[in-house]
C-alpha atoms as a PDB file:
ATOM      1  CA  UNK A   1       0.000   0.000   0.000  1.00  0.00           C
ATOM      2  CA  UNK A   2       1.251   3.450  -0.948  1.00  0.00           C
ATOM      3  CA  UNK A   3       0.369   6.086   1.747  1.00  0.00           C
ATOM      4  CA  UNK A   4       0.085   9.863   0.029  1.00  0.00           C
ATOM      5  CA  UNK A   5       0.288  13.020   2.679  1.00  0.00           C
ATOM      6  CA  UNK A   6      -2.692  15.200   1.019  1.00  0.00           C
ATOM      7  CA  UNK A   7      -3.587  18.618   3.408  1.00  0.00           C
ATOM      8  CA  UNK A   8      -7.029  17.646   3.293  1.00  0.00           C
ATOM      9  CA  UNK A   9      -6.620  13.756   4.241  1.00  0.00           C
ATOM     10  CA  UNK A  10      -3.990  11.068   4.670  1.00  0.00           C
ATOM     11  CA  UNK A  11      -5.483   9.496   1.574  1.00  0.00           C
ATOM     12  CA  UNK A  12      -4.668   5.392   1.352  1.00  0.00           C
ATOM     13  CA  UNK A  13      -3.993   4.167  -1.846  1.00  0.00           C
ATOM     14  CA  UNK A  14      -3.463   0.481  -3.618  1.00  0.00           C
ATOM     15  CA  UNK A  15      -1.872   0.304  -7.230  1.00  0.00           C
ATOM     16  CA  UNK A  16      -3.653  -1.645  -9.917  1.00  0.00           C
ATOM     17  CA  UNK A  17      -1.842  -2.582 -12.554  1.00  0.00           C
ATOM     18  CA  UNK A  18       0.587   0.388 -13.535  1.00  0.00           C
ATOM     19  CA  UNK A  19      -1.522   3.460 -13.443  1.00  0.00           C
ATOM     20  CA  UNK A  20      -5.085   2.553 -12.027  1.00  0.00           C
ATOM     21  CA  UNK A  21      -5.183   3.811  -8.665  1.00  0.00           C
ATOM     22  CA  UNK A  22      -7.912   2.993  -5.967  1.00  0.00           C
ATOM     23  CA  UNK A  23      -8.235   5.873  -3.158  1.00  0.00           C
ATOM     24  CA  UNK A  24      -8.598   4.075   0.092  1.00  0.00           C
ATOM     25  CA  UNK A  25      -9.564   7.154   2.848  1.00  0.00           C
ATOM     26  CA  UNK A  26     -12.612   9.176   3.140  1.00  0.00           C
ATOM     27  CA  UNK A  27     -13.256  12.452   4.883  1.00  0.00           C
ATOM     28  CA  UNK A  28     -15.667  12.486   7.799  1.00  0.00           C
ATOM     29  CA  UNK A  29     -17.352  15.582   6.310  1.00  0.00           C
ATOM     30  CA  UNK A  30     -18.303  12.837   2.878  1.00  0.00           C
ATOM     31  CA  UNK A  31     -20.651  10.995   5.737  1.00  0.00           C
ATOM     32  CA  UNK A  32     -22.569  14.635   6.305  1.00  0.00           C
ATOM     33  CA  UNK A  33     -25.236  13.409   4.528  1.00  0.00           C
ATOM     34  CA  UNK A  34     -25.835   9.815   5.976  1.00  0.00           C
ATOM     35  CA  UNK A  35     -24.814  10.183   9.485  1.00  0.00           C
ATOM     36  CA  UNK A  36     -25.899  12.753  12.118  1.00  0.00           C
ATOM     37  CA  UNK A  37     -23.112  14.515  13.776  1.00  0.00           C
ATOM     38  CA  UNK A  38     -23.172  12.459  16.375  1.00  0.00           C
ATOM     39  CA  UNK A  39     -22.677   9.230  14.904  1.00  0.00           C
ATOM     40  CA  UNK A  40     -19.710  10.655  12.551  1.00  0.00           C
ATOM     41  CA  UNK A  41     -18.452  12.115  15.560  1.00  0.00           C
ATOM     42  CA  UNK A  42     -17.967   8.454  17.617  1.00  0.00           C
ATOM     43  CA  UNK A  43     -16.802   7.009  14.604  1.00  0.00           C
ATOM     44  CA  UNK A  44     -12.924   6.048  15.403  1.00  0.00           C
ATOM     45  CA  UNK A  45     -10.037   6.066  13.034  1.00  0.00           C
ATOM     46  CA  UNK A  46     -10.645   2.320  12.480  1.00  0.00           C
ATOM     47  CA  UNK A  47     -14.455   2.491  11.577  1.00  0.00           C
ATOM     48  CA  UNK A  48     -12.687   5.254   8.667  1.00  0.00           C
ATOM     49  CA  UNK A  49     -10.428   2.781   7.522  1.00  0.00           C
ATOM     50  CA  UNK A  50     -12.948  -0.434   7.300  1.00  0.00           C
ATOM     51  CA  UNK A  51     -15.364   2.110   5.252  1.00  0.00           C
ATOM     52  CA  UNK A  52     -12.797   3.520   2.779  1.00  0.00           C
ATOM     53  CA  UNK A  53     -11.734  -0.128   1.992  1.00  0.00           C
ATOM     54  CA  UNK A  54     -15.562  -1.345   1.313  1.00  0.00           C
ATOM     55  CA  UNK A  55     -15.402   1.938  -1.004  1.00  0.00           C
ATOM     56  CA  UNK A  56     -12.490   0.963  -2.507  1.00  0.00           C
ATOM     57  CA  UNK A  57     -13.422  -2.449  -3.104  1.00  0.00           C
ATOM     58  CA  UNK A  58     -17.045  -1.354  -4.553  1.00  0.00           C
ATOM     59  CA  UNK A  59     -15.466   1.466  -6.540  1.00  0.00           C
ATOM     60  CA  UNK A  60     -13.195  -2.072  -8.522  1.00  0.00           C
ATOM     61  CA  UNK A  61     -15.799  -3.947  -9.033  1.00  0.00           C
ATOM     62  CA  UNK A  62     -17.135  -1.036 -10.790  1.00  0.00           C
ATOM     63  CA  UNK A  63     -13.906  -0.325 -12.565  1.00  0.00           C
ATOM     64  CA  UNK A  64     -13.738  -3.759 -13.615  1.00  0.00           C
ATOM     65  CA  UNK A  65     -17.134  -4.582 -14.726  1.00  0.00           C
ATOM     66  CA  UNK A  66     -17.524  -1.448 -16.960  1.00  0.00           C
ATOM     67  CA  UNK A  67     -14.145  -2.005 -18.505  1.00  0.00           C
ATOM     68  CA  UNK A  68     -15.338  -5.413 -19.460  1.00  0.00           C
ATOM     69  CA  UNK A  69     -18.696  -4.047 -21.244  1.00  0.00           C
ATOM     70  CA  UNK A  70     -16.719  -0.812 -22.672  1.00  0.00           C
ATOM     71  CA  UNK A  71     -14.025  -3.625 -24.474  1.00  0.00           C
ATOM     72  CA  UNK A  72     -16.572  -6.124 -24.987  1.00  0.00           C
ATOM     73  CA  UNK A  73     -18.252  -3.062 -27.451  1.00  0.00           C
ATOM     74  CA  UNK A  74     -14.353  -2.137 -28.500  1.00  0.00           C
ATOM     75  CA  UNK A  75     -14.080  -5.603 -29.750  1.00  0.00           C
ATOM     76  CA  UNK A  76     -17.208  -5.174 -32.404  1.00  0.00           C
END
């Protein structure tokens, strides 16, 4: 795992292949919307990390599934 200092977050990342890139961290203020303030507040660093990997992991599948349908239509 490569680990990039950003101001904003300490964003996780895994490399794909040679330039796919998977972004592993989330922001506490991205939850504003699904959480009260409460609950994001209790959430521990831990609960961050287990969420951004569940991302990360949905956000492949996604990446892989449409790049099979956008090359299955390449190969017509």
């Amino acid at each position: 795992m490569i680990t990039t200092k950003l101001p904003e977050l300490n964003a996780k990342v895994k490399l794909y292949g040679s330039s796919s890139w998977v972004v592993n961290a989330i922001a506490k203020e991205d939850l504003k919307d699904y959480l009260n303030e409460q609950e994001i507040k209790n959430l521990t660093d831990d609960d961050m990390a287990r969420i951004a990997e569940k991302l990360g992991d949905a956000l492949m599948d996604d990446y892989w599934g449409a790049l099979s349908v956008i090359l299955d239509e390449y190969k017509k």
